[in-house]
N, C-alpha and C. Protein backbone atom coordinates (compact mmCIF):
# COMPACT_ATOMS: atom_id res chain seq x y z
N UNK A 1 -7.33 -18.77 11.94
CA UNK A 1 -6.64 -17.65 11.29
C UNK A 1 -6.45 -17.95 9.80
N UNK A 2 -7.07 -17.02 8.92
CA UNK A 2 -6.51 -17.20 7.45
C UNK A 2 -5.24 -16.96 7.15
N UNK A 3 -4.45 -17.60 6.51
CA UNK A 3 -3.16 -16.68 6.53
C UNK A 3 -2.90 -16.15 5.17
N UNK A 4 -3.92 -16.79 4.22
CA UNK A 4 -3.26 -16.16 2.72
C UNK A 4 -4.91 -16.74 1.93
N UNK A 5 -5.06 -16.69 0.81
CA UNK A 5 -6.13 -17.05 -0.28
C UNK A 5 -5.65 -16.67 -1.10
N UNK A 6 -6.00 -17.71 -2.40
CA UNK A 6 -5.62 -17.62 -3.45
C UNK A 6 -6.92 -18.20 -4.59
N UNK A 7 -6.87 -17.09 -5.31
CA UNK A 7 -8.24 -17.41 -6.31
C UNK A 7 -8.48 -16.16 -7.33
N UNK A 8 -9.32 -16.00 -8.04
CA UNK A 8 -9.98 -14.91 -8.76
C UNK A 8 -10.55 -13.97 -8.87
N UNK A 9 -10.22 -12.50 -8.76
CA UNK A 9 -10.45 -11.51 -8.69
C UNK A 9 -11.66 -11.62 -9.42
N UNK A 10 -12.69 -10.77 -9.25
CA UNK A 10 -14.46 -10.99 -9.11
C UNK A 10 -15.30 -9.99 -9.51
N UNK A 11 -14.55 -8.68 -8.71
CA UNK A 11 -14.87 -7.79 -8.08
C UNK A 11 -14.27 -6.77 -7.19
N UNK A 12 -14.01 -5.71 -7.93
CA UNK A 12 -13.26 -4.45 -7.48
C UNK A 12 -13.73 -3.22 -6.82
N UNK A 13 -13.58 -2.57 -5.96
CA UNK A 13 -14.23 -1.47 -5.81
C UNK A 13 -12.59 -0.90 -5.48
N UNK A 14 -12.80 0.50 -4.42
CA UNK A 14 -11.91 2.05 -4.00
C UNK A 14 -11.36 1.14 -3.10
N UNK A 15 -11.96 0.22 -2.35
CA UNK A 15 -11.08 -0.55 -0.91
C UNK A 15 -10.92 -1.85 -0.72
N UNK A 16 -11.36 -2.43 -1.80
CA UNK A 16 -11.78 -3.89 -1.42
C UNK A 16 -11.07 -4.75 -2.76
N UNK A 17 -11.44 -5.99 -2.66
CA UNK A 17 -11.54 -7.00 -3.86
C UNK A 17 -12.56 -7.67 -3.37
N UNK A 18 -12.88 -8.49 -4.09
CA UNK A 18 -13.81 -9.74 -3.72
C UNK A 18 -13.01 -10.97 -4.47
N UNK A 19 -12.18 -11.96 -4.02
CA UNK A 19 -11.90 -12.61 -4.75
C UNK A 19 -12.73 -14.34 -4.25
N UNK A 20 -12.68 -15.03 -5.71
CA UNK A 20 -13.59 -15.67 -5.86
C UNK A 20 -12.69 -17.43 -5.54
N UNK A 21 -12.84 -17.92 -4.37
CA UNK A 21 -12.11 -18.77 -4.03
C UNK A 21 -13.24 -20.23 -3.43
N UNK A 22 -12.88 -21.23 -5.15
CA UNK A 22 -13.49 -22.90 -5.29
C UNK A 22 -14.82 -21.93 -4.78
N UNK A 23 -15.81 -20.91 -5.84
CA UNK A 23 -16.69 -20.80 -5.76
C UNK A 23 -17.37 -19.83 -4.51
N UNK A 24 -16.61 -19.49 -3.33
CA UNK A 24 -16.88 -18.71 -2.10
C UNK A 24 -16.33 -17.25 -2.32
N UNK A 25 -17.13 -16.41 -2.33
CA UNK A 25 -16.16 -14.71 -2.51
C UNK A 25 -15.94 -14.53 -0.89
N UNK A 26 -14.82 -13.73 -0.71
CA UNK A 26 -13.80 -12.87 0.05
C UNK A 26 -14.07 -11.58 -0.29
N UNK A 27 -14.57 -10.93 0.71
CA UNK A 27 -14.31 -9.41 0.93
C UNK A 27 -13.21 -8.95 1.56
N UNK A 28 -12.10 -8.71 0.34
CA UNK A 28 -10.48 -8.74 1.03
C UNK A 28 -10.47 -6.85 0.97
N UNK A 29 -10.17 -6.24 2.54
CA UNK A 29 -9.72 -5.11 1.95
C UNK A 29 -8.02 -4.97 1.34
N UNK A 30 -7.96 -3.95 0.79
CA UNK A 30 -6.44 -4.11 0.82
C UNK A 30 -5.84 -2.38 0.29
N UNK A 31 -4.56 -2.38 0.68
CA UNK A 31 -4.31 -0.48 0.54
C UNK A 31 -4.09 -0.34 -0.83
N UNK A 32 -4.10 -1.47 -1.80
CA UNK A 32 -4.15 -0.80 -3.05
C UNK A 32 -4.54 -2.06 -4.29
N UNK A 33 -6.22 -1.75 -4.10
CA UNK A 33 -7.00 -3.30 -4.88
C UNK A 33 -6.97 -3.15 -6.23
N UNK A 34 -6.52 -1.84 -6.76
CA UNK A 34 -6.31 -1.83 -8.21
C UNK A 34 -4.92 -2.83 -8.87
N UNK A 35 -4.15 -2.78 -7.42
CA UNK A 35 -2.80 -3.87 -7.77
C UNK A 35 -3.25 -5.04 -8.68
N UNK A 36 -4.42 -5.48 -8.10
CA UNK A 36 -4.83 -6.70 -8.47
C UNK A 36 -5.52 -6.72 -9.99
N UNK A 37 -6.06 -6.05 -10.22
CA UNK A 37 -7.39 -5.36 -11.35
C UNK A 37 -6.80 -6.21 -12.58
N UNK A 38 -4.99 -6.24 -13.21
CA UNK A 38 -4.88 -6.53 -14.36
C UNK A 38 -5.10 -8.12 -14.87
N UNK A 39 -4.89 -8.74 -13.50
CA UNK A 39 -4.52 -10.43 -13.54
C UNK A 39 -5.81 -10.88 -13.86
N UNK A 40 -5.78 -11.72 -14.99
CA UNK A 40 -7.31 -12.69 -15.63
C UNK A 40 -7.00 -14.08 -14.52
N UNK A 41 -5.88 -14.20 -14.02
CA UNK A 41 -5.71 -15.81 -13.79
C UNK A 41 -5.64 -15.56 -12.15
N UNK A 42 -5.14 -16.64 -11.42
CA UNK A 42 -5.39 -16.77 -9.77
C UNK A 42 -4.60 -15.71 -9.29
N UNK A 43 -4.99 -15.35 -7.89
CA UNK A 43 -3.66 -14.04 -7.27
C UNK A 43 -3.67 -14.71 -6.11
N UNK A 44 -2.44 -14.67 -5.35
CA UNK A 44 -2.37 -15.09 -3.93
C UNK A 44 -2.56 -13.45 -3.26
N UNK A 45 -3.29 -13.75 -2.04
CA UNK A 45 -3.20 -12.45 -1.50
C UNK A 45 -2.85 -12.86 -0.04
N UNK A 46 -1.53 -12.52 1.00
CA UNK A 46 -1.55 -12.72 2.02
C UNK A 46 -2.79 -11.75 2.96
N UNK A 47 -3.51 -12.67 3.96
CA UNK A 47 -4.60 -12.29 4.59
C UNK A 47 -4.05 -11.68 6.52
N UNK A 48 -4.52 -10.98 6.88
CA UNK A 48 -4.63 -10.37 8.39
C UNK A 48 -6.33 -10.89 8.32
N UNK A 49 -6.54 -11.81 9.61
CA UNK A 49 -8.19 -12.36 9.73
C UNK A 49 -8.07 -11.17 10.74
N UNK A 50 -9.40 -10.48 10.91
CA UNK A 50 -9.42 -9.25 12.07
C UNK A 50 -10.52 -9.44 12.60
N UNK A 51 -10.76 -9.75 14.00
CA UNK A 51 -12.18 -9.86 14.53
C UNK A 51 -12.37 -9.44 15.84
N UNK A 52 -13.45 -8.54 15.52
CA UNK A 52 -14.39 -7.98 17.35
C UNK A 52 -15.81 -7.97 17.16
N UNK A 53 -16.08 -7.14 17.97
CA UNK A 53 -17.20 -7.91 18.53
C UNK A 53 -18.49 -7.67 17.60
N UNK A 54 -18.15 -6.50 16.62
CA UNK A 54 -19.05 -5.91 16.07
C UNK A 54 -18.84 -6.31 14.26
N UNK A 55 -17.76 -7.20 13.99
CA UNK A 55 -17.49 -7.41 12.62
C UNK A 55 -16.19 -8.47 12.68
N UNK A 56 -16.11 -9.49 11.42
CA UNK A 56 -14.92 -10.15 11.33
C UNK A 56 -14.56 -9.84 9.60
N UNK A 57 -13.21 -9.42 9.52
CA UNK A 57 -12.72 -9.13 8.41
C UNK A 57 -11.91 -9.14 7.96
N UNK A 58 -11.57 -9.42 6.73
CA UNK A 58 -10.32 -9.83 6.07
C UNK A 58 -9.13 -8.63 5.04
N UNK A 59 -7.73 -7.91 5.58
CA UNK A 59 -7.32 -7.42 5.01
C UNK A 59 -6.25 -7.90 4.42
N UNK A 60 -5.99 -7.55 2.99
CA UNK A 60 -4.99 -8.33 2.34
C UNK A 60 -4.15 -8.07 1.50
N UNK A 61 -2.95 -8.24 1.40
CA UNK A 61 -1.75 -7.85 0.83
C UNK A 61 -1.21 -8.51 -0.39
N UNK A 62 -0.01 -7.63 -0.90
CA UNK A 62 0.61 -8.35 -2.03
C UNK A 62 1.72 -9.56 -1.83
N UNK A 63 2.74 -9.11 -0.40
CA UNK A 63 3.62 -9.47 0.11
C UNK A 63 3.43 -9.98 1.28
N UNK A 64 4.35 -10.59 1.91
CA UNK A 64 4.48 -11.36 3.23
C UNK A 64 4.47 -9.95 3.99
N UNK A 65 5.70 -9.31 3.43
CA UNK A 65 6.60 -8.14 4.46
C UNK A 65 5.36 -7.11 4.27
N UNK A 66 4.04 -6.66 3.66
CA UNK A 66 3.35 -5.91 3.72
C UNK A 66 2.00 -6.97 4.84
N UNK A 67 2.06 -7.55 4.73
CA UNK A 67 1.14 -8.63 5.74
C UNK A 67 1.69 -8.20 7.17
N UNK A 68 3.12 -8.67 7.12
CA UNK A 68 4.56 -8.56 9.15
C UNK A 68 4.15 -7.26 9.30
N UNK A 69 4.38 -6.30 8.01
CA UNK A 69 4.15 -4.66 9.02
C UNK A 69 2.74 -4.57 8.99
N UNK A 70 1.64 -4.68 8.45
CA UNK A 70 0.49 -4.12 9.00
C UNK A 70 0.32 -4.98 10.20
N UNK A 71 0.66 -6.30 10.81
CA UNK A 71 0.28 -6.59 12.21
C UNK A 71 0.97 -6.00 12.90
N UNK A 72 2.59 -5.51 12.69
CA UNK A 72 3.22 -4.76 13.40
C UNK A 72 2.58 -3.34 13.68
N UNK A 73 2.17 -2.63 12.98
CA UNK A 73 1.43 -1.39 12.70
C UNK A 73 0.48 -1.53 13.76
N UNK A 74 -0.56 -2.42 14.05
CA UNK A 74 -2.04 -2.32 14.50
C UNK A 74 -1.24 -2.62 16.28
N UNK A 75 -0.24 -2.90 16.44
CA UNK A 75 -0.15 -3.20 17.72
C UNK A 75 0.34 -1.60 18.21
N UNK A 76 0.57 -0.68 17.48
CA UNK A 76 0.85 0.94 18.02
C UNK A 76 -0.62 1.30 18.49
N UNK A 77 -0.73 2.29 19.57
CA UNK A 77 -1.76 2.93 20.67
C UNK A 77 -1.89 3.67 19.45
N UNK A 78 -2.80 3.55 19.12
CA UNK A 78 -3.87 4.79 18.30
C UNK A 78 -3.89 4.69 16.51
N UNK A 79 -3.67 3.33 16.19
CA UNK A 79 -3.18 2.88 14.76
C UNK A 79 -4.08 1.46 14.58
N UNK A 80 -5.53 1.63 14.41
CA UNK A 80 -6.02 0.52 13.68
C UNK A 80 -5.74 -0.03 12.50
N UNK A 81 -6.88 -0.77 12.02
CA UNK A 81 -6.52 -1.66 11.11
C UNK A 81 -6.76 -0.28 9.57
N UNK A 82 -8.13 0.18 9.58
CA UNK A 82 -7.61 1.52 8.66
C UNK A 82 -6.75 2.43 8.07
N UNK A 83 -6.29 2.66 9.77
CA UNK A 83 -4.82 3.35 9.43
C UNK A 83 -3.98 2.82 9.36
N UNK A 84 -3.74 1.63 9.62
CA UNK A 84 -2.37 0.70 8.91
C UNK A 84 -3.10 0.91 7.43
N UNK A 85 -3.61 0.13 6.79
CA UNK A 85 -3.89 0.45 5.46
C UNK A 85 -3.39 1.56 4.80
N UNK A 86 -3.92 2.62 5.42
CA UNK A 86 -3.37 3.82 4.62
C UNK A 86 -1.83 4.32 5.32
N UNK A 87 -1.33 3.33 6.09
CA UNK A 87 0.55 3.92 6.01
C UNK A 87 0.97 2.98 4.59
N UNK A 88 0.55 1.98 4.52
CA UNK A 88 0.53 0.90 3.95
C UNK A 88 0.54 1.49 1.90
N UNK A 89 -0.90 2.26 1.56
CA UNK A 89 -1.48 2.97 0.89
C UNK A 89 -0.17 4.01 0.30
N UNK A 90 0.03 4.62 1.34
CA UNK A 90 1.33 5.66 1.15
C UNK A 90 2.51 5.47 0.87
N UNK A 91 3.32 4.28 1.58
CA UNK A 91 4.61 3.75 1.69
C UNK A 91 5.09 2.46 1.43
N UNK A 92 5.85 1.87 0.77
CA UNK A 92 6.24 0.81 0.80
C UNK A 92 6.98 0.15 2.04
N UNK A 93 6.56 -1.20 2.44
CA UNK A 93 7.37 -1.94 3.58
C UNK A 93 8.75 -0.69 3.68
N UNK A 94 9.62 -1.23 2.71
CA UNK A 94 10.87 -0.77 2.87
C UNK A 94 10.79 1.41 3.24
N UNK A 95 10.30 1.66 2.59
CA UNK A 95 9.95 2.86 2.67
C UNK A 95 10.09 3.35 4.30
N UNK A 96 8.68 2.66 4.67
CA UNK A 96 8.15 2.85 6.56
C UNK A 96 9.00 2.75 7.16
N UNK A 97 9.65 1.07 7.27
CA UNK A 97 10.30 0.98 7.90
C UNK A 97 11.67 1.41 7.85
N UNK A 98 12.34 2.10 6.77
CA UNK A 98 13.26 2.87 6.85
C UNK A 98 13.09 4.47 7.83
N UNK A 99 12.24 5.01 7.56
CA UNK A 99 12.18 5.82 8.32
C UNK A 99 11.56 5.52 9.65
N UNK A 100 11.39 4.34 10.18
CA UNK A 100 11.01 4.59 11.41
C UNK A 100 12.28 4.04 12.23
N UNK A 101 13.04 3.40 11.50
CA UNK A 101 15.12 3.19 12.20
C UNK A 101 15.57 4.42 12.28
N UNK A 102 15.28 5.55 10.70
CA UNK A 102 15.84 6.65 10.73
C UNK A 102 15.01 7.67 11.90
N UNK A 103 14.05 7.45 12.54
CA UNK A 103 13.34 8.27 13.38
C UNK A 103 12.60 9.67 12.70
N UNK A 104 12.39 9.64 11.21
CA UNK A 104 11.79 10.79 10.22
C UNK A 104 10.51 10.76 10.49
N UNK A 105 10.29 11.90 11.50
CA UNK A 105 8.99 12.39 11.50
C UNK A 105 8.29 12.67 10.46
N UNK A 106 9.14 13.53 9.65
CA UNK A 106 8.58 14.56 8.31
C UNK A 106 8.13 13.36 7.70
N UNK A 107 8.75 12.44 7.39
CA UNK A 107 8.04 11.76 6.29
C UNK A 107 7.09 10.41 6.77
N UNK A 108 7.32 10.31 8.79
CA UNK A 108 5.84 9.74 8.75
C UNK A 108 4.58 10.79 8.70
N UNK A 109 4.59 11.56 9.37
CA UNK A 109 3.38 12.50 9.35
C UNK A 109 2.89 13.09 8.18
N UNK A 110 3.83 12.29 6.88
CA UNK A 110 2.97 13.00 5.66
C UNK A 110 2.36 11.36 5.51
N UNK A 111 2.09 10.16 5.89
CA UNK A 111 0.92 8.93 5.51
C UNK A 111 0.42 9.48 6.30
N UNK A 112 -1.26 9.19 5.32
CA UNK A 112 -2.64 8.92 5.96
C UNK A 112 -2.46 8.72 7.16
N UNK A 113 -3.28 9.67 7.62
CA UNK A 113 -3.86 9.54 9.61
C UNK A 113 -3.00 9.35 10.46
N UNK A 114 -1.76 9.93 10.01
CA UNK A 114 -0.48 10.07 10.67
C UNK A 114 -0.15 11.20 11.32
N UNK A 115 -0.36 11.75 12.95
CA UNK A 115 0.06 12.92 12.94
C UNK A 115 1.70 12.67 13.80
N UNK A 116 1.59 13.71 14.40
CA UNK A 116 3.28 13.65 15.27
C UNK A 116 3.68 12.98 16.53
N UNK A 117 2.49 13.13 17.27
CA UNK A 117 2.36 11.77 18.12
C UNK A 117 2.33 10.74 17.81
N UNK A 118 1.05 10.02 16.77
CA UNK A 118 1.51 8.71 16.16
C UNK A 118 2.35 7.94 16.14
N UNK A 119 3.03 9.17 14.69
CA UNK A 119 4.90 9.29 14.32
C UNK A 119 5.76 8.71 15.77
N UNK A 120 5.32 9.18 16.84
CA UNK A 120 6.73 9.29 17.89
C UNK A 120 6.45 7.77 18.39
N UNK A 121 5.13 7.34 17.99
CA UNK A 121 4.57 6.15 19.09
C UNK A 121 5.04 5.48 18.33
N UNK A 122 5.15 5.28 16.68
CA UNK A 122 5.41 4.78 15.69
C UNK A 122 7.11 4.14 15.75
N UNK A 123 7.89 5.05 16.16
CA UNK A 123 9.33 5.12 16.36
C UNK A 123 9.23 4.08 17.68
N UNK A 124 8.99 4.74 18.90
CA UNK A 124 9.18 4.30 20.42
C UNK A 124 8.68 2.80 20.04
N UNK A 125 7.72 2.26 19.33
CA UNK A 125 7.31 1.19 19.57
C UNK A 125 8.04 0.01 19.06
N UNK A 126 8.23 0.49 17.75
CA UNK A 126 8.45 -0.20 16.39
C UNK A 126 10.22 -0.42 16.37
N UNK A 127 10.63 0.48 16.81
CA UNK A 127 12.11 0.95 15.59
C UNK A 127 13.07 -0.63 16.45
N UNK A 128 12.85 -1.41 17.23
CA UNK A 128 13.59 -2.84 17.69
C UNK A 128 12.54 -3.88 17.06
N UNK A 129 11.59 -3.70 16.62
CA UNK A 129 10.69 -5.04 16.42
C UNK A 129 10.44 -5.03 14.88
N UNK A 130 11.16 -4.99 13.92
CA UNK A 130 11.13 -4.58 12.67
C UNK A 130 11.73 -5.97 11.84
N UNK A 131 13.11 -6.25 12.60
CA UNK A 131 13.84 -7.06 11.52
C UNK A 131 13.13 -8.28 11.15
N UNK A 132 13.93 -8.37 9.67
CA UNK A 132 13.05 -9.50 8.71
C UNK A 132 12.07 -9.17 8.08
N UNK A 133 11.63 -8.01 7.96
CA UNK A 133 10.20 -7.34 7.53
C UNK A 133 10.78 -6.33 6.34
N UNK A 134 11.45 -5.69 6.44
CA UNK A 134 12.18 -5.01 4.98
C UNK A 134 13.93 -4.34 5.56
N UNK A 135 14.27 -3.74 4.48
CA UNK A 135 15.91 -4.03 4.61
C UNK A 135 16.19 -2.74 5.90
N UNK A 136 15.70 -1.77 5.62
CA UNK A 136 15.48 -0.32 6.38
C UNK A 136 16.37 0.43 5.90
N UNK A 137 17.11 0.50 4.75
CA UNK A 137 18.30 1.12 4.61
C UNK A 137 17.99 2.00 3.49
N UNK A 138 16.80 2.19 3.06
CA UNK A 138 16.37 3.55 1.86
C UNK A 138 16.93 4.61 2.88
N UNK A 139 17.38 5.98 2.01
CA UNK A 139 17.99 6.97 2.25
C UNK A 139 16.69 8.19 2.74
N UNK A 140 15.71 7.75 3.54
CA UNK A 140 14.84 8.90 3.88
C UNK A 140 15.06 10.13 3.82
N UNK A 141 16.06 10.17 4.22
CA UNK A 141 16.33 11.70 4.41
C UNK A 141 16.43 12.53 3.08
N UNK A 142 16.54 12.01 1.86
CA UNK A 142 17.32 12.75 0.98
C UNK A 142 16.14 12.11 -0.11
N UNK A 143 17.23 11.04 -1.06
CA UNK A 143 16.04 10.61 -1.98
C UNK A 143 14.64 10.19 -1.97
N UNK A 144 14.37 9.16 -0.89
CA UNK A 144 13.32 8.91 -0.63
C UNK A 144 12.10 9.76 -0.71
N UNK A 145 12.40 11.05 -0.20
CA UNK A 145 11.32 12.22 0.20
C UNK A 145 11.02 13.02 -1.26
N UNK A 146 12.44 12.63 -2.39
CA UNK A 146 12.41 13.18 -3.73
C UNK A 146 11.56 12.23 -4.59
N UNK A 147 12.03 10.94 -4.13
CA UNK A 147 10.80 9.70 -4.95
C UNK A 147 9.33 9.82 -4.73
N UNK A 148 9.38 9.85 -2.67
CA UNK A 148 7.84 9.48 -3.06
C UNK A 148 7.24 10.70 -2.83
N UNK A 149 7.76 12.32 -2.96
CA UNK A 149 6.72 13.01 -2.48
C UNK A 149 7.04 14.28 -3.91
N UNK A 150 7.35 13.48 -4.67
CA UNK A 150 7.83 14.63 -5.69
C UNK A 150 7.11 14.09 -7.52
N UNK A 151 5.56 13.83 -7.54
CA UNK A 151 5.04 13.77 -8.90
C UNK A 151 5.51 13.74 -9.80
N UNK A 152 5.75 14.95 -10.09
CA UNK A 152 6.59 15.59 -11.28
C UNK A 152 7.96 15.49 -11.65
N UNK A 153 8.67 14.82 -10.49
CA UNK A 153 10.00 14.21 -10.75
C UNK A 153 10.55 12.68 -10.62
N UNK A 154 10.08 11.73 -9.75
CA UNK A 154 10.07 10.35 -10.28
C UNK A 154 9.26 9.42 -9.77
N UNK A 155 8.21 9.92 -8.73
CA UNK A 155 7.32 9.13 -8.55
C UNK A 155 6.16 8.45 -9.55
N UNK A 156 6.22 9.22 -10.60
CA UNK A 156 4.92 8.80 -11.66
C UNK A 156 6.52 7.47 -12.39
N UNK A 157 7.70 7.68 -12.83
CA UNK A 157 8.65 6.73 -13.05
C UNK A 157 8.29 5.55 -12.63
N UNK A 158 8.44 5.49 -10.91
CA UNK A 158 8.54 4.80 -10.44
C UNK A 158 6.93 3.77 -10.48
N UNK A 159 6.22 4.43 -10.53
CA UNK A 159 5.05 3.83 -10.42
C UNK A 159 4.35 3.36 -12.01
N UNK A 160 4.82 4.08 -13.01
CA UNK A 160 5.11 3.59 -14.43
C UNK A 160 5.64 2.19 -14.68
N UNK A 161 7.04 2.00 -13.74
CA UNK A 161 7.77 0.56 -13.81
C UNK A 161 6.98 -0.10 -13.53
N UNK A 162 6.13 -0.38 -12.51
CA UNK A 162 5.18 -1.15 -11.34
C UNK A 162 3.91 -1.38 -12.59
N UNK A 163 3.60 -0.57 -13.24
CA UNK A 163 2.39 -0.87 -13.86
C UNK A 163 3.32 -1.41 -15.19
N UNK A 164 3.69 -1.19 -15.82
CA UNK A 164 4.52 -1.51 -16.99
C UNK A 164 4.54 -3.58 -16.24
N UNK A 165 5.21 -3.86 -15.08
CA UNK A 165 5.39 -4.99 -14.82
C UNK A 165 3.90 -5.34 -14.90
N UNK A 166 3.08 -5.06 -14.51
CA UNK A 166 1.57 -5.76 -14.80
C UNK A 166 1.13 -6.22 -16.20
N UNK A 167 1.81 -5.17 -17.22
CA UNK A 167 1.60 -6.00 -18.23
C UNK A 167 1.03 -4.57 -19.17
N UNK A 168 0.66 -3.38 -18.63
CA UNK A 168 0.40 -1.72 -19.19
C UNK A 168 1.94 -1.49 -20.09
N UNK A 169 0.95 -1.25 -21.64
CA UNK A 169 1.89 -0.75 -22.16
C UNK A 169 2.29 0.88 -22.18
N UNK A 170 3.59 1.41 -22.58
CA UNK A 170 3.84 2.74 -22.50
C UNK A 170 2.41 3.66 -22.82
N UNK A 171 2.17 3.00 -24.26
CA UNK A 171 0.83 4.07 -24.84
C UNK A 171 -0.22 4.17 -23.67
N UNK A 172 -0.56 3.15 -23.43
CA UNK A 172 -1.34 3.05 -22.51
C UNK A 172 -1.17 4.05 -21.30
N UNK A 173 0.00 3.89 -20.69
CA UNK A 173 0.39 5.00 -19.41
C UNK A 173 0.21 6.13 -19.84
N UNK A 174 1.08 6.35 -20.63
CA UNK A 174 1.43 7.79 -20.94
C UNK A 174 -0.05 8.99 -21.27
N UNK A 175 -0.94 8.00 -21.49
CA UNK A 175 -2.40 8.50 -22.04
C UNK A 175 -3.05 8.88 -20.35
N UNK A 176 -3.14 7.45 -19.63
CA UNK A 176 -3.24 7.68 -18.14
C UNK A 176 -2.54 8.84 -17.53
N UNK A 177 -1.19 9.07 -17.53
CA UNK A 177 -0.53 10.05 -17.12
C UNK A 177 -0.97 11.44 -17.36
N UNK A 178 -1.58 11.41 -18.57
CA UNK A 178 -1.98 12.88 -19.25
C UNK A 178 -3.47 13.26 -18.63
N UNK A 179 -4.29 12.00 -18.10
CA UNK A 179 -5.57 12.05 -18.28
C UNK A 179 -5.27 12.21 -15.97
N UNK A 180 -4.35 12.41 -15.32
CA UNK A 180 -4.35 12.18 -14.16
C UNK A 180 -3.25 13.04 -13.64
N UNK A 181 -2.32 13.39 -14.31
CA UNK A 181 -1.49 14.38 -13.52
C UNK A 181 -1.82 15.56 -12.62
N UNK A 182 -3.50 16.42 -13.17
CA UNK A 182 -3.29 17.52 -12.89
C UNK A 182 -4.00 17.19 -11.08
N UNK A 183 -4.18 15.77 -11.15
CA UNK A 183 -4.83 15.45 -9.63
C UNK A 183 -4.20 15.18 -8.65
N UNK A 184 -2.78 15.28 -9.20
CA UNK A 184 -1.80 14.34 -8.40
C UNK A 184 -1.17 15.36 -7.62
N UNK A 185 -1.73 15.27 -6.32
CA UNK A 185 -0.84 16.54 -5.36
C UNK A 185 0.78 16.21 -4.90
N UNK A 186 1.47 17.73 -4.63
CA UNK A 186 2.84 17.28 -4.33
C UNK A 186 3.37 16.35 -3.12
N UNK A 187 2.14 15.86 -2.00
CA UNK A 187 2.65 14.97 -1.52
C UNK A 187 2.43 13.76 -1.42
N UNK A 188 1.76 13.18 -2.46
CA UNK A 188 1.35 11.83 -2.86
C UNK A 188 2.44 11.09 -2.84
N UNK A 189 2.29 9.88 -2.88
CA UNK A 189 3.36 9.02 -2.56
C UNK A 189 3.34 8.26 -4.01
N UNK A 190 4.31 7.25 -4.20
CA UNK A 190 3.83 6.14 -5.66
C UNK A 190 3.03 5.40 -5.74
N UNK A 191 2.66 4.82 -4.40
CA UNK A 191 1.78 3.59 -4.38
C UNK A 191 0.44 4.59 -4.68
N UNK A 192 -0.24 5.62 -4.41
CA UNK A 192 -1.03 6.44 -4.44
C UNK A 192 -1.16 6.72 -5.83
N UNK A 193 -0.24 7.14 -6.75
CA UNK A 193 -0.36 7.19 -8.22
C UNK A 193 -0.22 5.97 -8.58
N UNK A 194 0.04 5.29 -8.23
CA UNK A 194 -0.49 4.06 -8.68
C UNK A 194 -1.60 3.57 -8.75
N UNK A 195 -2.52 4.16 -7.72
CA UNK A 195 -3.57 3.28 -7.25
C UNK A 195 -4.69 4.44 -8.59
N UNK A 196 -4.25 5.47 -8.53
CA UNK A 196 -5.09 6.87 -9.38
C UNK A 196 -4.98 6.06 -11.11
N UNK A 197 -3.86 5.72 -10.99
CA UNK A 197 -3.90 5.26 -12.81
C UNK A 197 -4.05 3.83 -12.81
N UNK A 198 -3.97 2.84 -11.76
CA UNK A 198 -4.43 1.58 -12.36
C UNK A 198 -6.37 1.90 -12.04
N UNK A 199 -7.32 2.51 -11.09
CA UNK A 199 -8.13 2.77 -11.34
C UNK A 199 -8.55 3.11 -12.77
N UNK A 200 -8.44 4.15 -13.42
CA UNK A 200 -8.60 5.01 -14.69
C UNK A 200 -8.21 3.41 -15.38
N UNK A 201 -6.83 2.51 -15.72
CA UNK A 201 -7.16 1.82 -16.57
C UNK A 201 -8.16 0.53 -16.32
N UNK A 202 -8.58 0.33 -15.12
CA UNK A 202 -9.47 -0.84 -14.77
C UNK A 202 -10.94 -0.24 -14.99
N UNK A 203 -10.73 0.79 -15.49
CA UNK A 203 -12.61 1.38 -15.81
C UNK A 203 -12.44 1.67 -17.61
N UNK A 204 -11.66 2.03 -17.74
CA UNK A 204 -11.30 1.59 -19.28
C UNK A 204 -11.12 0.69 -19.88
């Protein structure tokens, strides 16, 4: 089992990294590889090793607690390793697992490949096998759904801070922001505008 790698980003694409570790590349997928795009120097990426019969592969994270929930994720009836990615893609640890204590359908069935069954299998399975993985105490019901499903009111903020910490200056965003808003639908999440403007600046 891999449990983590640490080395040099290589190679970027829409799903992947390739990072370059004592000379060997890694085809790491991960729900948001532009995270990685700004760093010149080593990145740790925690690893999920995934293997059947037809492929062995490596998906990989920023965090521990984004590593605990996507294995937690893949053990739900009808939630591979894809679609963990894209709850993953959509929501932050804390995010998910807040609403799956709070039992919020509405705001699982708006991640990727999430419908209402999922959602319920998502709850029934999950909502006791969570702790230690994030706090669960975001306010789903109210702000949460204003942060991550509202563009135009503080999700581009929020996802501004996140790139600003990479090392993106204001000019820089604010140019991104102008050159990407009109794509950004009302139920995108942050990690999602995130992933739209660190693209645009990793091709610039």
């Amino acid at each position: 089992m891999i449990d983590f790698l640490r080395g040099k980003v290589v190679h970027l694409e829409s799903e992947y990294v390739v990072l370059d570790v004592h000379g060997t590349g890694y085809r790491v997928f991960c729900p948001n590889p532009y995270f990685f795009a700004k760093s010149k120097e080593e990145v740790t990426i925690y690893t999920h090793h995934h293997v059947r019969e037809d492929a062995i592969l490596l998906f990989g994270f920023a965090s521990r607690e984004e590593q605990k929930l996507f294995r937690k994720l893949i053990e739900v009836s009808g939630i591979g390793p894809r679609v963990a990615l894209g709850i993953l893609s959509g929501g932050t640890p804390d995010h998910v697992v807040a609403a799956i204590y709070q039992e919020n359908i509405s705001f699982l069935t708006r991640l990727p490949g999430i419908g209402k069954k999922t959602a319920q299998r998502m709850i029934l399975d999950l909502k006791d096998k969570l702790d230690g993985i994030a706090t669960g105490t975001v306010p789903v019901h109210s702000e949460l759904e204003v942060d991550l499903f509202n563009p135009d009111a503080s999700s581009w903020s929020e996802a501004k801070e996140g790139l600003k910490a990479l090392g993106y200056t204001d000019v820089e965003l604010d140019k991104v922001w102008h050159n990407i808003k009109d794509g950004v639908a009302p139920g995108e999440s942050v990690d999602s505008v995130m992933k739209k403007a660190l693209k645009l600046l990793y091709v610039g």
